[in-house]
Protein backbone atom coordinates (compact mmCIF):
# COMPACT_ATOMS: atom_id res chain seq x y z
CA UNK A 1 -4.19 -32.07 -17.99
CA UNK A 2 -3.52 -33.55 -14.33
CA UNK A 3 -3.85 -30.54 -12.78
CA UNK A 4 -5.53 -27.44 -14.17
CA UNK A 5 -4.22 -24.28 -15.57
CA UNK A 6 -4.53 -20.94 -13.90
CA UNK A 7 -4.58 -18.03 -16.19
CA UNK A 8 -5.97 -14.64 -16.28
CA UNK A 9 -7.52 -13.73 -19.55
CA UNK A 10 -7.05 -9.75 -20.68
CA UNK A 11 -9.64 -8.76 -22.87
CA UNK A 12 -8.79 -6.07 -25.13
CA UNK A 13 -11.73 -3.20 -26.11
CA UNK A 14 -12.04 -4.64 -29.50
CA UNK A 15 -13.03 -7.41 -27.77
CA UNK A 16 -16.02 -5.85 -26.34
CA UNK A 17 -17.21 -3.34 -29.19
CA UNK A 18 -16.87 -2.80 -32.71
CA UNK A 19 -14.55 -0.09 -33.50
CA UNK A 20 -17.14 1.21 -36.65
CA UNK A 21 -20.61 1.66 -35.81
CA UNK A 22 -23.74 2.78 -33.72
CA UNK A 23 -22.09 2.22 -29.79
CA UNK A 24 -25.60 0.72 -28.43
CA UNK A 25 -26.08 -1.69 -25.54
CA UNK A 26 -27.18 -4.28 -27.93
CA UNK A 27 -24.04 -4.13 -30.03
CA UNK A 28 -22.05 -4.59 -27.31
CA UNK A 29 -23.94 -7.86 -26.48
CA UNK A 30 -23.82 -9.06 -30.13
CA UNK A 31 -19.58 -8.22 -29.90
CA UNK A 32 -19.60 -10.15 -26.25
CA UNK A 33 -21.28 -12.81 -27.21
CA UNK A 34 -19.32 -13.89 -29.73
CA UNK A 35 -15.90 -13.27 -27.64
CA UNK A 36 -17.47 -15.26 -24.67
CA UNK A 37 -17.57 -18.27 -27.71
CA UNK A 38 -13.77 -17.98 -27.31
CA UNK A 39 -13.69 -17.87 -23.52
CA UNK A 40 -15.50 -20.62 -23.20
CA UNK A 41 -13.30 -22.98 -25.36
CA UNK A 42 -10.44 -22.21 -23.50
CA UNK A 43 -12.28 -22.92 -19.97
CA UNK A 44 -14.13 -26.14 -21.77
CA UNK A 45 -10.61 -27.21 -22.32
CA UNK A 46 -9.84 -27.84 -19.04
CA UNK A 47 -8.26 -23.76 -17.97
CA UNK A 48 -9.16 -22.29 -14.84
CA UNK A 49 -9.88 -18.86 -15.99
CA UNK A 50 -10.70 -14.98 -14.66
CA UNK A 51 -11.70 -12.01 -16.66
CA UNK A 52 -10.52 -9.02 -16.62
CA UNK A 53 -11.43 -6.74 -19.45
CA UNK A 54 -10.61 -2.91 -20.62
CA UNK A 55 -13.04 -0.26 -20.61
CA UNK A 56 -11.59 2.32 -22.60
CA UNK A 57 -14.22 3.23 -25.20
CA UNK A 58 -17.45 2.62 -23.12
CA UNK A 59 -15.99 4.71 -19.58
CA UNK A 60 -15.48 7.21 -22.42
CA UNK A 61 -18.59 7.22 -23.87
CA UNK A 62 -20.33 7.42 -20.49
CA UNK A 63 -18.05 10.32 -19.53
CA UNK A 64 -19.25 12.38 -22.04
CA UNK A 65 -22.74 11.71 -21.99
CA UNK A 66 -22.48 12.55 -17.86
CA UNK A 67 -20.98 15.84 -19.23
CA UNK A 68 -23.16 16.45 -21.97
CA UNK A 69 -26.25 16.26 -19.41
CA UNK A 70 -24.72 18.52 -16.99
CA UNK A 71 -26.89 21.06 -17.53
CA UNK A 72 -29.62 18.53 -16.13
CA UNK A 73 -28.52 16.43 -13.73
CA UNK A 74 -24.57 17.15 -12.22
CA UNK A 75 -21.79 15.11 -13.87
CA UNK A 76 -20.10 12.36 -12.21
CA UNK A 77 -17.41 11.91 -11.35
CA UNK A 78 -14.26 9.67 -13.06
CA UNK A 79 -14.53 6.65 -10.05
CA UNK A 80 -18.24 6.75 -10.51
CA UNK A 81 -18.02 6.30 -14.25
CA UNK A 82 -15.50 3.61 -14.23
CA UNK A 83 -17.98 1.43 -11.72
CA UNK A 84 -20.50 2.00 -14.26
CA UNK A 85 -18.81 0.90 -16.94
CA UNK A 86 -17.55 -1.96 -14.52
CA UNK A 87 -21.15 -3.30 -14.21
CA UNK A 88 -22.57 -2.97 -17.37
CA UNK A 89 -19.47 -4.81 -19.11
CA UNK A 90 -19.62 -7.59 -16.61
CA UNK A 91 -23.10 -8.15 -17.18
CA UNK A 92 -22.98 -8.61 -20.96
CA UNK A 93 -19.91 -10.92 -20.12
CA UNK A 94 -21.78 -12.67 -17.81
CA UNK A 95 -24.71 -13.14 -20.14
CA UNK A 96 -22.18 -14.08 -23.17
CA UNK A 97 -20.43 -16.47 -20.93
CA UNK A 98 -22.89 -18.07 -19.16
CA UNK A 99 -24.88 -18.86 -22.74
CA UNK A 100 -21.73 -20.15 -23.78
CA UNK A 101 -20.90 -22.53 -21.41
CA UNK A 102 -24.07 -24.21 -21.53
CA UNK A 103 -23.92 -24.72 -24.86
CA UNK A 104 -20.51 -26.91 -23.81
CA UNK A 105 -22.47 -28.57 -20.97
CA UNK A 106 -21.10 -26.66 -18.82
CA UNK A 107 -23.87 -23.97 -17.78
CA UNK A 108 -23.60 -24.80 -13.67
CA UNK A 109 -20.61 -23.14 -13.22
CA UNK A 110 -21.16 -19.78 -12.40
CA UNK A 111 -19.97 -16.70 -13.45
CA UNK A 112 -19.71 -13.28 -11.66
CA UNK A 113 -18.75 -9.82 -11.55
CA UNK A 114 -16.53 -8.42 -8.79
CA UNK A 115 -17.11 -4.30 -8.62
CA UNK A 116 -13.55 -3.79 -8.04
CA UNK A 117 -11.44 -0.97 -6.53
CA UNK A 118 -7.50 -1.19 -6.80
CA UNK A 119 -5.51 1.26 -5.31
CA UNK A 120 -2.97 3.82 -6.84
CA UNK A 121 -0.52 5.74 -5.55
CA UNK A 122 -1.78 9.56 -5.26
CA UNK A 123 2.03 11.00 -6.08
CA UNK A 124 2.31 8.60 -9.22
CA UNK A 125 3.37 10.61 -11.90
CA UNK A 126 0.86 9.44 -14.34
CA UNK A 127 -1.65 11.95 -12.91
CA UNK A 128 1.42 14.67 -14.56
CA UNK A 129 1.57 12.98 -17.65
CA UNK A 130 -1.68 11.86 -19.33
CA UNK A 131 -1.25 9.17 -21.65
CA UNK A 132 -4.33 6.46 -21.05
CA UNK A 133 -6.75 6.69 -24.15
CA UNK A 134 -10.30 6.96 -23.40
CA UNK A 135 -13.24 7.76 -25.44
CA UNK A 136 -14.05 7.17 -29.41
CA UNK A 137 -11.41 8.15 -31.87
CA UNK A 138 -11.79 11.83 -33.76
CA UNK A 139 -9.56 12.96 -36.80
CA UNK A 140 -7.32 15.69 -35.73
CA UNK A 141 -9.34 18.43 -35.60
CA UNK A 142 -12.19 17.12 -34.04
CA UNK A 143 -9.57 16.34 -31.18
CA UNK A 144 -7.90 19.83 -31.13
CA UNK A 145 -11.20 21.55 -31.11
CA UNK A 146 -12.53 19.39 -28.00
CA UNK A 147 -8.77 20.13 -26.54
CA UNK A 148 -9.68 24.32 -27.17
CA UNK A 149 -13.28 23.59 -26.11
CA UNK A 150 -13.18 21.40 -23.27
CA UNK A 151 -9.79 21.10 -22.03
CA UNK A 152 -9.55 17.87 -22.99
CA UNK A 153 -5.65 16.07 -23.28
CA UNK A 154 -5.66 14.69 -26.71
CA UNK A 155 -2.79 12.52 -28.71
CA UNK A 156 -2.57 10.57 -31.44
CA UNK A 157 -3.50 6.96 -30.76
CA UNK A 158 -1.18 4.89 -32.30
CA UNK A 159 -1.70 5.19 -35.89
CA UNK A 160 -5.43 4.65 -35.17
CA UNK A 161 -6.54 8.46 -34.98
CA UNK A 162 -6.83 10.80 -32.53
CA UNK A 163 -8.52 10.09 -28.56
CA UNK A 164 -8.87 11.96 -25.43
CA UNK A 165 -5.89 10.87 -22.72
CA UNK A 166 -6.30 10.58 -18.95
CA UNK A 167 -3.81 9.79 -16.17
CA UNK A 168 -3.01 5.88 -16.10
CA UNK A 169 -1.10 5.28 -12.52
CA UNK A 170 -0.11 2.06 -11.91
CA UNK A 171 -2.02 -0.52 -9.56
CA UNK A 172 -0.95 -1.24 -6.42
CA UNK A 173 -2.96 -2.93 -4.65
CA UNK A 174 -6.44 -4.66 -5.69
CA UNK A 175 -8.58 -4.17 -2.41
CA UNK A 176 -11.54 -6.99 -3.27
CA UNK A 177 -8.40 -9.56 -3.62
CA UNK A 178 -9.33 -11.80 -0.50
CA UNK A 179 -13.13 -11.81 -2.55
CA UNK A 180 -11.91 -13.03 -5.79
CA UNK A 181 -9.25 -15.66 -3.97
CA UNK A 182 -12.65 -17.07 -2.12
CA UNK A 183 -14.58 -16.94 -5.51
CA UNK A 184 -11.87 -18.46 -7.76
CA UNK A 185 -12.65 -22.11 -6.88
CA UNK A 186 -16.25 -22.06 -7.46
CA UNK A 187 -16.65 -19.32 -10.26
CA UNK A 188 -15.63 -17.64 -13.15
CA UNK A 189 -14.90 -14.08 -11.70
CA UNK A 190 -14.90 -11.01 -13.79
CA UNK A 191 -13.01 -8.79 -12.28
CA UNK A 192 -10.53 -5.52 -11.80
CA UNK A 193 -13.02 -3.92 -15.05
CA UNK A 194 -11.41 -1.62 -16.94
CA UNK A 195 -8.44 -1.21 -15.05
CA UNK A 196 -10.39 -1.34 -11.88
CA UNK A 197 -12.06 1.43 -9.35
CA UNK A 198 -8.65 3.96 -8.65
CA UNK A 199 -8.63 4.67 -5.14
CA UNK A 200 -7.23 6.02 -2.78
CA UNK A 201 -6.38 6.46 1.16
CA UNK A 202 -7.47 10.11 2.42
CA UNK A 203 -6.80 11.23 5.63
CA UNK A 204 -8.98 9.22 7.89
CA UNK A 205 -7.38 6.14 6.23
CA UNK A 206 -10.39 5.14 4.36
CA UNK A 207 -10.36 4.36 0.20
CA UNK A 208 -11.61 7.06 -1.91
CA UNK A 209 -11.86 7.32 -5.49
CA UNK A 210 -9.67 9.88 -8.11
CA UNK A 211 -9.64 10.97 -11.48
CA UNK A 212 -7.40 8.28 -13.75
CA UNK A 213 -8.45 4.98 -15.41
CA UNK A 214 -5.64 2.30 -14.99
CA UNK A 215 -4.80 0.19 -17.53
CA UNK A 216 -5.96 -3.02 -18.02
CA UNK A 217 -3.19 -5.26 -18.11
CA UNK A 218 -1.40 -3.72 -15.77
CA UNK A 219 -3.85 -4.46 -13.33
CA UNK A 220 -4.08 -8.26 -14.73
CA UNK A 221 -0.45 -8.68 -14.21
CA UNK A 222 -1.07 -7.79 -10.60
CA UNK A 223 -3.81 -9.78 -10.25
CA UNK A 224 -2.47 -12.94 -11.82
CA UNK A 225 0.77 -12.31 -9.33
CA UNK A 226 -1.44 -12.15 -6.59
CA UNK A 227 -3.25 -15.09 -7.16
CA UNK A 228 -0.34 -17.19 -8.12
CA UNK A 229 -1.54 -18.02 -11.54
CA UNK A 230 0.52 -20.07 -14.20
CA UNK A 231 -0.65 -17.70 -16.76
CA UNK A 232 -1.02 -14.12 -18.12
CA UNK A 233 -3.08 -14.41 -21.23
CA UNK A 234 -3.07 -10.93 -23.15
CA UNK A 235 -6.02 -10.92 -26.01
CA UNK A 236 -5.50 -7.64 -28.47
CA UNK A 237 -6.02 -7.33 -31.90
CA UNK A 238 -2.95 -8.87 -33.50
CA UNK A 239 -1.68 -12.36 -33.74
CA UNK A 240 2.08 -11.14 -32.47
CA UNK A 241 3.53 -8.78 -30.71
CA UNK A 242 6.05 -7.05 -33.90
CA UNK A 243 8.76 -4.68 -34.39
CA UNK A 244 8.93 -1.81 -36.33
CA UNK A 245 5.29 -2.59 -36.51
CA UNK A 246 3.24 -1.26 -39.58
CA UNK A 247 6.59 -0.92 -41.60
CA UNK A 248 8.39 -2.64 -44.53
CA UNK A 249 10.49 -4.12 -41.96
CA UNK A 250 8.10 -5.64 -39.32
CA UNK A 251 9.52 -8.37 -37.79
CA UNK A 252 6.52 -11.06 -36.01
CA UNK A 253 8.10 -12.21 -32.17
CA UNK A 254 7.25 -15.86 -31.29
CA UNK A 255 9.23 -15.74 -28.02
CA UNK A 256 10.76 -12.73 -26.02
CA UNK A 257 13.09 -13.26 -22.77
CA UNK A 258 11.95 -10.48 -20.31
CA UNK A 259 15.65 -8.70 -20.94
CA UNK A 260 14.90 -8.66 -24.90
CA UNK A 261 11.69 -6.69 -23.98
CA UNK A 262 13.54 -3.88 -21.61
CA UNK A 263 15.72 -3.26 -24.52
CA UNK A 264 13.16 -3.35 -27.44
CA UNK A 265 11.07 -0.82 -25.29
CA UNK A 266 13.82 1.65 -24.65
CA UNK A 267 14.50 1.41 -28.70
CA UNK A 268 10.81 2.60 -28.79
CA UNK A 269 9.27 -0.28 -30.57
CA UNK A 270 5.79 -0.24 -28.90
CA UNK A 271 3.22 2.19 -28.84
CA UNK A 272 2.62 4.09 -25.70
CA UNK A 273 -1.46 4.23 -26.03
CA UNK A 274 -1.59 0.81 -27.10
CA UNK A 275 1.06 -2.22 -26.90
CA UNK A 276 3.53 -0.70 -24.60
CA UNK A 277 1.62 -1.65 -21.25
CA UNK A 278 0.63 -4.96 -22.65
CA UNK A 279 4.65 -6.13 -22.39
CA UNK A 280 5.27 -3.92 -19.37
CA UNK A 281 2.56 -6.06 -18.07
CA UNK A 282 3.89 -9.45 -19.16
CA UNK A 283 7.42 -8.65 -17.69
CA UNK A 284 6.43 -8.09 -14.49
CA UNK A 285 4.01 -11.07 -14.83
CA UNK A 286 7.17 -13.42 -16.00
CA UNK A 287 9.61 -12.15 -13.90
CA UNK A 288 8.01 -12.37 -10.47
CA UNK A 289 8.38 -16.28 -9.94
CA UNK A 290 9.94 -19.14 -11.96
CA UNK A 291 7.65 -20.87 -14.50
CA UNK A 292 5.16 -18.16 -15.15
CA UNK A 293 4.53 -16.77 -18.61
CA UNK A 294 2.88 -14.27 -20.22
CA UNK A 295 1.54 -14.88 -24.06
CA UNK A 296 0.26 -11.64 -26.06
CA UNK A 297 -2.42 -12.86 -28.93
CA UNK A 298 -5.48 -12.15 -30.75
CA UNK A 299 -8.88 -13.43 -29.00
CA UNK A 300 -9.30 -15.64 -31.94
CA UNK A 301 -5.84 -18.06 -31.43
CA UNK A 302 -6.44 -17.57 -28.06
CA UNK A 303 -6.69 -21.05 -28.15
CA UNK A 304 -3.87 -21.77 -29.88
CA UNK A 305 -1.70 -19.87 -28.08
CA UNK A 306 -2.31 -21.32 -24.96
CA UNK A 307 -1.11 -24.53 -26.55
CA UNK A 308 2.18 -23.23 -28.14
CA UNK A 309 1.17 -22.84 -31.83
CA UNK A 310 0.92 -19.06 -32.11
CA UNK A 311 1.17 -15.51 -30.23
CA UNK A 312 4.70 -14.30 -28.55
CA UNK A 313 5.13 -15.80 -25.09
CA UNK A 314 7.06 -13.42 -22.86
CA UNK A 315 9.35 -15.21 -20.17
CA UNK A 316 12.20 -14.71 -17.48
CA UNK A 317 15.71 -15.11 -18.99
């Protein structure tokens, strides 16, 4: 290609972690590694790429250990936690990557993480209505019991079992976005982690963190707007976005205009908890300038998809 591709990759959680078994550091690696394998390919193909990745599962997981050990050292606090889970992920990313790319001869280019903060709106109603899954997944009455217990918000994750739910306000602003525009030519930047850091101004004007994780791909839509990229590249765990998903009559989408998703999401096709933001995401990606388009995959046709062969590609009417 003549002149290179810009796309920002989305990593989904299964991406990062198995959903079945022990949730150690050096799973997580194993899992990484063998995503970054993917990544790699599509950068070795001549892509300019950025990370950003979810953070669901592990922000979770460190939540409730902080809480766990309250009784010995005080909890932390939501921001805190997600800038945890912001550095830890990026490192095994970077470690995946990096081992990756030299194995394609390309192990000089470097590749960072960006500790990220992106800025909310403190009136968004998200913070009302709780619906961003966090955590591991519990039957039913494991859920209801840490809902009696510890006031947890729990709901039903999308066929999947039953999470704890915190406030997911959408990103308006990503604060470190002069950084990453500075770092894009030279680097692979991981970046806006889980959502990123949810700030906010207080009084004296200055960013402070609050209580909410922010989903993913919302704040990969507004990144790749932001940077003027040619590409959102969504990576779940199906091959197509689908309707009526999971019943007799699922119907696979190669190709959605950004009016055919408004209407299939006020039908109620998508799952709030899980591919709901994902096309929110990709219509605001495809609709804010001509030529851009979003594709919604699997990490393993990532590939693929990026060339035309698989995946449903989201664009303006």
């Amino acid at each position: 290609m003549s002149e290179a591709v810009k796309v920002i990759v989305a990593l989904g959680g299964n991406a990062l972690q198995e959903g079945k078994g022990p949730a150690t550091a050096e799973a997580q690696l194993e899992v990484v590694k063998r995503t970054c394998e993917y990544l790699a390919d599509i950068n070795a193909a001549g892509y300019e790429i950025a990370v950003v990745h979810g953070n669901g599962p592990q922000v979770g997981r460190i939540i409730l250990a902080s809480e766990t050990a309250k009784n010995v050292t005080p909890a932390m606090p939501f921001d805190v936690c997600s800038a945890m889970s912001q550095g830890y992920i990026g490192y095994h990313i970077q470690q995946g990557l990096q081992e990756a790319l030299r194995k394609r001869g390309r192990g000089d280019l470097p590749v960072v993480t960006l500790v990220t903060q992106v800025a909310v709106d403190a009136d968004d109603p998200a913070f009302q209505n709780p619906t961003k899954p966090i955590g591991p997944f519990y039957t039913e009455e494991e859920a209801k019991e840490l809902a009696r217990t510890k006031g947890y918000t729990v709901k039903e994750d999308a066929g999947r079992g039953w999470r704890r739910v915190v406030a997911s306000p959408i990103p308006k602003k990503i604060v470190e976005l002069d950084t990453v525009k500075r770092l894009w030519d030279s680097s692979i930047v991981i970046t806006c982690g889980g959502g990123g850091i949810p700030v906010v101004k207080n009084a004296e004007g200055a960013w402070e963190g609050t209580a909410a994780v922010i989903d993913k791909d919302h704040a990969a839509s507004l990144l790749a707007r932001d940077l003027n990229a040619d590409v959102l590249l969504i990576l779940t765990e199906v091959e197509k976005v689908s309707l009526n998903f999971r019943k007799p009559d699922q119907k696979d989408l190669d190709h959605m205009t950004a009016d055919e998703a408004r209407r299939y999401i006020a039908e109620g096709h998508f799952a709030p908890g899980s591919m709901l933001p994902k096309v929110k995401a990709a219509v605001d990606f495809a609709v804010s300038a001509p030529g851009r388009r979003a594709i919604i995959t699997s990490l393993y046709k990532a590939a693929a998809a990026l060339k035309g062969e698989t995946g449903t590609v989201i664009e303006n009417n």
